[in-house]
PDB file of N, CA and C in Angstrom:
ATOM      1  N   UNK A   1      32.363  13.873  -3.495  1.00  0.00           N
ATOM      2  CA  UNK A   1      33.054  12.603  -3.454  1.00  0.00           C
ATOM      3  C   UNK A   1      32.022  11.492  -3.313  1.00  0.00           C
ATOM      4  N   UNK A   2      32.398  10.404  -3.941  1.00  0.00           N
ATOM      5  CA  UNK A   2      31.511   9.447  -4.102  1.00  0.00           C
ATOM      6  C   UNK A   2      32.403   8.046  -3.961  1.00  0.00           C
ATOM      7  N   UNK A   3      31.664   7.230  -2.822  1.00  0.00           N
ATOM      8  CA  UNK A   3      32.225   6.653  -2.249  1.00  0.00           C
ATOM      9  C   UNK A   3      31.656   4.850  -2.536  1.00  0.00           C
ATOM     10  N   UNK A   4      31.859   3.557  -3.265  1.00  0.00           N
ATOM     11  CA  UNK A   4      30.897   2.369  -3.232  1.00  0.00           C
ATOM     12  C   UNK A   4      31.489   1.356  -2.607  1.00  0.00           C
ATOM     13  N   UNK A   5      31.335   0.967  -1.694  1.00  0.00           N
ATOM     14  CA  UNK A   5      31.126   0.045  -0.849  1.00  0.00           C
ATOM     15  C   UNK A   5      30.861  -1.266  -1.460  1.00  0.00           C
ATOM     16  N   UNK A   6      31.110  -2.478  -1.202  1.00  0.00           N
ATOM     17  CA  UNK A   6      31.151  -4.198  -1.395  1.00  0.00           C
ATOM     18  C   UNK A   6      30.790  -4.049  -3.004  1.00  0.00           C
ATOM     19  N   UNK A   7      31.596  -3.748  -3.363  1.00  0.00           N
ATOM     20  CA  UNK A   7      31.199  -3.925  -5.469  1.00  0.00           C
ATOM     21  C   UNK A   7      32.559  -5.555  -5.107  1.00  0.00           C
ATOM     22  N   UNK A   8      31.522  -6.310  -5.825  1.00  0.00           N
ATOM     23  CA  UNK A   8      31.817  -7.494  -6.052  1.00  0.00           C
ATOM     24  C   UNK A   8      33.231  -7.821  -6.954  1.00  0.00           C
ATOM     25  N   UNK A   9      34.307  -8.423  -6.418  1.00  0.00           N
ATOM     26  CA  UNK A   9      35.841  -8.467  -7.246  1.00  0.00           C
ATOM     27  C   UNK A   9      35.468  -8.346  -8.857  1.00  0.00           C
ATOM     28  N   UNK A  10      34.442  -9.360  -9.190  1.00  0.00           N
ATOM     29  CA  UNK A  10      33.933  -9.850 -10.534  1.00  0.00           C
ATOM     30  C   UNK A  10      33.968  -8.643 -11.148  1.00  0.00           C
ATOM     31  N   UNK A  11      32.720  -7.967 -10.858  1.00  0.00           N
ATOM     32  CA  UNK A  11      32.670  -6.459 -11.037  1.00  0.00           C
ATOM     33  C   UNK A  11      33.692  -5.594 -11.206  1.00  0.00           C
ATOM     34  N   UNK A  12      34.475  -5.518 -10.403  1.00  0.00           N
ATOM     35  CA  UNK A  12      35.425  -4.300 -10.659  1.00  0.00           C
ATOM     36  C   UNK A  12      36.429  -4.750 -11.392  1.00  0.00           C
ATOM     37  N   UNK A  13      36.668  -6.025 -11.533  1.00  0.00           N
ATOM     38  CA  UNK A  13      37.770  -6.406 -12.698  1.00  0.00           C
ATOM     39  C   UNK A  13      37.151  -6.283 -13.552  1.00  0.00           C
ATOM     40  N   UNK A  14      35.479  -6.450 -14.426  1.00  0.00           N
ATOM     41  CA  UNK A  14      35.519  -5.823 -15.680  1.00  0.00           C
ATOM     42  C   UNK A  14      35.503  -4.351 -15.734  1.00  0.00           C
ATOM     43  N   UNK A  15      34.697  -3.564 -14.920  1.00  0.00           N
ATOM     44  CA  UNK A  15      34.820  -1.667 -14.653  1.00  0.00           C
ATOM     45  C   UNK A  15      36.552  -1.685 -15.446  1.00  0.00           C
ATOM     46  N   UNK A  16      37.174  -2.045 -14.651  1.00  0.00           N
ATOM     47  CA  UNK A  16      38.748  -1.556 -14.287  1.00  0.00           C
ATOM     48  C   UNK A  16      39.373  -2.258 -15.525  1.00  0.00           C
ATOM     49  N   UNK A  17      39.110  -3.066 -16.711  1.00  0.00           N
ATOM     50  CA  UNK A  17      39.284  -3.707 -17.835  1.00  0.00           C
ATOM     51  C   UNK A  17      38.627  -2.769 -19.082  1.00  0.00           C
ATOM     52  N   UNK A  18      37.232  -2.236 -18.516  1.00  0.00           N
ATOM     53  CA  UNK A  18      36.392  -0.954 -19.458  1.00  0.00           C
ATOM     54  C   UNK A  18      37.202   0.012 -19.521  1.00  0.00           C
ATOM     55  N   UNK A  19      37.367   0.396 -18.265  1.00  0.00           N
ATOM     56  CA  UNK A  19      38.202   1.751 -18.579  1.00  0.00           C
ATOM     57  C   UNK A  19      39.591   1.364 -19.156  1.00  0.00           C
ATOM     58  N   UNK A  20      40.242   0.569 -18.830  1.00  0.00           N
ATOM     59  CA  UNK A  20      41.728   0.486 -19.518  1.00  0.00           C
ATOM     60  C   UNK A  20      41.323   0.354 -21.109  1.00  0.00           C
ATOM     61  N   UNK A  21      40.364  -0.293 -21.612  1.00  0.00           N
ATOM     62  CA  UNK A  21      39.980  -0.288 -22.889  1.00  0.00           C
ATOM     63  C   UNK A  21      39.657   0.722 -23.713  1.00  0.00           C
ATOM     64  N   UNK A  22      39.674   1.640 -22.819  1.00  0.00           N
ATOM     65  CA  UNK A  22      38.918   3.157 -23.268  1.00  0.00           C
ATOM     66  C   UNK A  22      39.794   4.036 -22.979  1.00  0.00           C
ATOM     67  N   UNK A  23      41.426   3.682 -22.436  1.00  0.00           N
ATOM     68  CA  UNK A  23      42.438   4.793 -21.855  1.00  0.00           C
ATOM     69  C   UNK A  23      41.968   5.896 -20.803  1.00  0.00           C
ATOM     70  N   UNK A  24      41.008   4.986 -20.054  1.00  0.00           N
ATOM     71  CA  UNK A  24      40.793   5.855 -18.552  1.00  0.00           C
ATOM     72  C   UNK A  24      41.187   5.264 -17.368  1.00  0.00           C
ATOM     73  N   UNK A  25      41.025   6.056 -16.238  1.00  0.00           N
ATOM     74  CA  UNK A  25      41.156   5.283 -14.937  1.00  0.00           C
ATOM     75  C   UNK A  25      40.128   4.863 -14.499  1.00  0.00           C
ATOM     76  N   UNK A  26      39.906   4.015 -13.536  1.00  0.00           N
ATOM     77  CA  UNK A  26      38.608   3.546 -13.095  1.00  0.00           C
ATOM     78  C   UNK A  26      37.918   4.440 -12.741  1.00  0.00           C
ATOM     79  N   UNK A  27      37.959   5.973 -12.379  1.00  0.00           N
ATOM     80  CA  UNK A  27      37.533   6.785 -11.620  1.00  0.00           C
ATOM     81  C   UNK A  27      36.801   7.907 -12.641  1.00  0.00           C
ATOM     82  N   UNK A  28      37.611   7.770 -13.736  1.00  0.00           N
ATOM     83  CA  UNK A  28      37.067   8.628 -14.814  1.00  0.00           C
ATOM     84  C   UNK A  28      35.971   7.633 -15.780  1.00  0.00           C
ATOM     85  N   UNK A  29      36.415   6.555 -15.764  1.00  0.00           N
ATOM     86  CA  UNK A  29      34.823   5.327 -16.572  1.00  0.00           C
ATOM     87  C   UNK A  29      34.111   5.587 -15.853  1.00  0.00           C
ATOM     88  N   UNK A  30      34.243   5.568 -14.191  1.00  0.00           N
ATOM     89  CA  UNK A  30      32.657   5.273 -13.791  1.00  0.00           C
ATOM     90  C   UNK A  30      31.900   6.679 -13.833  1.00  0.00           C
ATOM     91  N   UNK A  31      32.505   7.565 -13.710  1.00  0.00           N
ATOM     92  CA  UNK A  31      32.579   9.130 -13.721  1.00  0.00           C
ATOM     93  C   UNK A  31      31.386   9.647 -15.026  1.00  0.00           C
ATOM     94  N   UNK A  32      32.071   8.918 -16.180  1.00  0.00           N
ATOM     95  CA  UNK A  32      31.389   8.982 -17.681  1.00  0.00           C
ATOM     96  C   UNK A  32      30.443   7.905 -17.356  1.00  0.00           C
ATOM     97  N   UNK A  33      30.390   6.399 -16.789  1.00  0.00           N
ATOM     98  CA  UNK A  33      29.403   6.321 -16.974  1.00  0.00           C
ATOM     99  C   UNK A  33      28.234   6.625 -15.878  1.00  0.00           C
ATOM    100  N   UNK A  34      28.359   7.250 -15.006  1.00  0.00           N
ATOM    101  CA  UNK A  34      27.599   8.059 -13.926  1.00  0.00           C
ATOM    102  C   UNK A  34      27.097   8.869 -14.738  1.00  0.00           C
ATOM    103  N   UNK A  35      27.342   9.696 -15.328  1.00  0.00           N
ATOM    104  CA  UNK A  35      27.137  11.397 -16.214  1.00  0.00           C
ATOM    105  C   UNK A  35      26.070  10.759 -17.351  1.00  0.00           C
ATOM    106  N   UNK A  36      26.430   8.994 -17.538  1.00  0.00           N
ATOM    107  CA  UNK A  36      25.668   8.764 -19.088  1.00  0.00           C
ATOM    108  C   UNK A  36      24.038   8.456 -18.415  1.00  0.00           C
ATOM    109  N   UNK A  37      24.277   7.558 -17.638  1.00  0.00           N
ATOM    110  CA  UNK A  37      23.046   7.311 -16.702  1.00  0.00           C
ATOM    111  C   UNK A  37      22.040   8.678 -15.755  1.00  0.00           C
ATOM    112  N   UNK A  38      23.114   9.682 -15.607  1.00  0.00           N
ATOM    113  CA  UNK A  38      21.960  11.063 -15.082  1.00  0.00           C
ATOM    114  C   UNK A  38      20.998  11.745 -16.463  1.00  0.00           C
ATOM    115  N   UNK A  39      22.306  11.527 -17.408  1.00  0.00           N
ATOM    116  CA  UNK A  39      21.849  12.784 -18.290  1.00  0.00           C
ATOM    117  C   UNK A  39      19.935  11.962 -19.032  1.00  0.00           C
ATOM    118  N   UNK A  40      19.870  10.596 -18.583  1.00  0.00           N
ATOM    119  CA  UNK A  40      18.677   9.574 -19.351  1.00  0.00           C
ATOM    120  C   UNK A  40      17.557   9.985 -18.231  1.00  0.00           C
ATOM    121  N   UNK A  41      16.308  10.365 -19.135  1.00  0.00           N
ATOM    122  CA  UNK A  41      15.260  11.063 -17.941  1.00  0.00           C
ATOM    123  C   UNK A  41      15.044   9.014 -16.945  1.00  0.00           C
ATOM    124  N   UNK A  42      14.623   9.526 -16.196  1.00  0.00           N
ATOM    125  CA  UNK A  42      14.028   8.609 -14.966  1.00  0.00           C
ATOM    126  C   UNK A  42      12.937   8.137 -15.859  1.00  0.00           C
ATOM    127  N   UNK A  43      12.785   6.582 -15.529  1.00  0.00           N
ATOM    128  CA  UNK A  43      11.115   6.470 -15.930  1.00  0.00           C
ATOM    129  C   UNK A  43       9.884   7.076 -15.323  1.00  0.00           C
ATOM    130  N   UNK A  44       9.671   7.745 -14.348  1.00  0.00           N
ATOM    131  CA  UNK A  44       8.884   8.947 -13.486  1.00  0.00           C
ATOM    132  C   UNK A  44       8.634  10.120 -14.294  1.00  0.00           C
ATOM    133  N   UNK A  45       9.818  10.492 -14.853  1.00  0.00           N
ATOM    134  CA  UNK A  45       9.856  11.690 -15.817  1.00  0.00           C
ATOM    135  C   UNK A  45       9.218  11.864 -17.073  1.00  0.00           C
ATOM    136  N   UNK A  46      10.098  10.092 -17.636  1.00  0.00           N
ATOM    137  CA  UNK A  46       9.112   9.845 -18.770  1.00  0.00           C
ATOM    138  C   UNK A  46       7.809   9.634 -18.753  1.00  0.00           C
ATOM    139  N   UNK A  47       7.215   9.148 -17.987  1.00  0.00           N
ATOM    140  CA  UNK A  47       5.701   8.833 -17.349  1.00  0.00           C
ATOM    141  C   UNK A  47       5.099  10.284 -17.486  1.00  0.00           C
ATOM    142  N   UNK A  48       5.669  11.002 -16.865  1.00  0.00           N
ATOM    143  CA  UNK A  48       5.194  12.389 -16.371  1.00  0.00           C
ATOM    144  C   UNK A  48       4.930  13.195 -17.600  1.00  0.00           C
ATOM    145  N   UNK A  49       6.058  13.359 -18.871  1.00  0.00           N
ATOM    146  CA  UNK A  49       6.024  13.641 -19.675  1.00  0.00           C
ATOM    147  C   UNK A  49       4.875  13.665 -20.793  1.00  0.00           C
ATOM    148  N   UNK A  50       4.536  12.236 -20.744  1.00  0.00           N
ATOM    149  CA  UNK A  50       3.832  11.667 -21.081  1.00  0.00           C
ATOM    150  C   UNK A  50       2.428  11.946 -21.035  1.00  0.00           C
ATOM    151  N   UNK A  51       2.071  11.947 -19.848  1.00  0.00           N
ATOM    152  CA  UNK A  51       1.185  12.225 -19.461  1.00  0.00           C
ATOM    153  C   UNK A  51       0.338  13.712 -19.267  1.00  0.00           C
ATOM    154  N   UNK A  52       1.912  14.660 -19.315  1.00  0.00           N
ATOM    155  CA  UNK A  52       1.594  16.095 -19.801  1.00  0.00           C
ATOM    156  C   UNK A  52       1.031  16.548 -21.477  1.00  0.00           C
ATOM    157  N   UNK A  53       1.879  15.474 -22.090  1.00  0.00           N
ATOM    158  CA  UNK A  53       1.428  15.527 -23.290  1.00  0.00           C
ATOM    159  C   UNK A  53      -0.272  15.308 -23.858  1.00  0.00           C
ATOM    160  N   UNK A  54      -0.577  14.054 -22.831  1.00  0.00           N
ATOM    161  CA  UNK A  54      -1.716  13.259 -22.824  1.00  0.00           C
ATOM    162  C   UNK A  54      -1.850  12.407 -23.932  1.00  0.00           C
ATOM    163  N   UNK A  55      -2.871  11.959 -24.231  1.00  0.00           N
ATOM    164  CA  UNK A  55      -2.511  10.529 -25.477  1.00  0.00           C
ATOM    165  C   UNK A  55      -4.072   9.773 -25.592  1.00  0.00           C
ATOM    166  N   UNK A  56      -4.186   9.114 -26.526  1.00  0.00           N
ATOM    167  CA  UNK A  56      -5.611   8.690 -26.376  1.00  0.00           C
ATOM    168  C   UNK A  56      -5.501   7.507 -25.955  1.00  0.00           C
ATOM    169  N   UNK A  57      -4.619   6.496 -25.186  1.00  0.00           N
ATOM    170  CA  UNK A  57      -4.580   5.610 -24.672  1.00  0.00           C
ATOM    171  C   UNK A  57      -4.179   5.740 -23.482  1.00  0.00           C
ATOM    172  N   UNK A  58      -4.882   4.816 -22.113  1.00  0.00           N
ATOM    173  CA  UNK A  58      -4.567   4.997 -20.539  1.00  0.00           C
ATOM    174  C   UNK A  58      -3.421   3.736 -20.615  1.00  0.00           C
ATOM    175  N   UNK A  59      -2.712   3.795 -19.987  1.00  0.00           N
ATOM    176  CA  UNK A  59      -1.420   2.812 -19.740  1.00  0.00           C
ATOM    177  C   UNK A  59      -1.911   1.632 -19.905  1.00  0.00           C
ATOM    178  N   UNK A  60      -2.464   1.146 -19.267  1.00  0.00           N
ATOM    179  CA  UNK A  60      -3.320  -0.092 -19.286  1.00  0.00           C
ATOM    180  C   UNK A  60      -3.955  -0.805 -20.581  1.00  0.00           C
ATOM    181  N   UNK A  61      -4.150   0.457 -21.489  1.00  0.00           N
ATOM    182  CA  UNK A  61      -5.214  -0.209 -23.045  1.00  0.00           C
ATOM    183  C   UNK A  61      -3.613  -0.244 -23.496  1.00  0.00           C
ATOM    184  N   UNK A  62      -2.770   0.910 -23.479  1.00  0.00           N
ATOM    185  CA  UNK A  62      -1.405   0.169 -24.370  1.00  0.00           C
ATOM    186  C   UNK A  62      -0.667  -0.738 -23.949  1.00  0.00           C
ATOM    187  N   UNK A  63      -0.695  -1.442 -22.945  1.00  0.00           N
ATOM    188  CA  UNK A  63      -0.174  -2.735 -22.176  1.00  0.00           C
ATOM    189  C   UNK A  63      -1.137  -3.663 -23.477  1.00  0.00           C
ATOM    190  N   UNK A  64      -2.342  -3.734 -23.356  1.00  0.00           N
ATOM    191  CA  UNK A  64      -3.345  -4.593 -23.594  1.00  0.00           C
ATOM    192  C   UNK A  64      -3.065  -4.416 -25.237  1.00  0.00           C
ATOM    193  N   UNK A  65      -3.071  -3.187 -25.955  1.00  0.00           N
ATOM    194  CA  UNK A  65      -2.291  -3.092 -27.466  1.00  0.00           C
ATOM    195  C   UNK A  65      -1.308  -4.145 -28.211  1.00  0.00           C
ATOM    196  N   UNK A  66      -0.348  -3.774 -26.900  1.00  0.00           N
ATOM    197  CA  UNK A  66       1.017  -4.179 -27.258  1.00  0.00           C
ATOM    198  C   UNK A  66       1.135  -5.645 -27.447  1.00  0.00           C
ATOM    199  N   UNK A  67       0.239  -6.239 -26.111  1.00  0.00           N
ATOM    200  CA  UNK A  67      -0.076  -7.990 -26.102  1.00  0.00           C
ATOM    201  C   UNK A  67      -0.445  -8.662 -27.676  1.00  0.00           C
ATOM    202  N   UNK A  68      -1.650  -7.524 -27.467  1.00  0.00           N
ATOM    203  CA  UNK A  68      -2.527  -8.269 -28.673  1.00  0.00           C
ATOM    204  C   UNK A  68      -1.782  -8.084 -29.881  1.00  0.00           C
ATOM    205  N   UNK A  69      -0.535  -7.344 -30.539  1.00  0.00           N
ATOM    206  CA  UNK A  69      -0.206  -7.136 -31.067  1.00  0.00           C
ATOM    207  C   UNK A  69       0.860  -7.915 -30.946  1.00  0.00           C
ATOM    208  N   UNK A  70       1.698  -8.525 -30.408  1.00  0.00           N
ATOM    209  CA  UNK A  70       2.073  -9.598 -30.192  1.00  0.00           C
ATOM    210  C   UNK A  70       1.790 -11.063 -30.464  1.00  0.00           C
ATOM    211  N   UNK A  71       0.485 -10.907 -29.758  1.00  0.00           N
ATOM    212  CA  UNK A  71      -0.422 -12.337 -30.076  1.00  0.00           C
ATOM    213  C   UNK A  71      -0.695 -12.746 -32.131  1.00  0.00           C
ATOM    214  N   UNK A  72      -0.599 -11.562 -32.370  1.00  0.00           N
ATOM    215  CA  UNK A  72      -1.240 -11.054 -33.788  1.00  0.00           C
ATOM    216  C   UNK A  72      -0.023 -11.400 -34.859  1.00  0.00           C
ATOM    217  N   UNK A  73       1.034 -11.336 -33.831  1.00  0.00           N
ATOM    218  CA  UNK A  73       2.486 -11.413 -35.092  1.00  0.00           C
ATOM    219  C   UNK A  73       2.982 -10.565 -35.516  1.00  0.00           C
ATOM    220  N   UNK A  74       2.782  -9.401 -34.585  1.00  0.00           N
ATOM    221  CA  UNK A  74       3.245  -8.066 -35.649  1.00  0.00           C
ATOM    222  C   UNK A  74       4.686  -7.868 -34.915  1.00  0.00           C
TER     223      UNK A  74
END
């Protein structure tokens, strides 16, 4: 059982508007979208992954890639 505490009115009138849009109850949307958000690795995982793989760039030169490649117009 899973229990959330102070979710903002705003909030749960759209949740509770999603699911009626989708012919669920509020309990089964958040349910699906709980299940959609586990089944997506963690960014830790992906990192990890990553890094098992190995790569010829350290995080840092593809930060610095991505800029300049930016800067560049691509």
């Amino acid at each position: 059982m899973l229990q959330v505490r102070h979710v903002p009115d705003e909030l749960h009138a759209v949740l509770r508007q999603r699911a009626a849009e989708n012919g669920l109850s509020l309990s089964e949307y958040v349910l699906r979208e709980l299940q959609a958000v586990a089944a997506r690795p963690s960014k830790a995982e992906v990192l990890a992954r990553a890094a098992r793989r190995g790569g010829r760039l350290s995080f840092d030169e593809a930060v610095a890639a991505v800029a300049a490649g930016r800067e560049d117009g691509m």
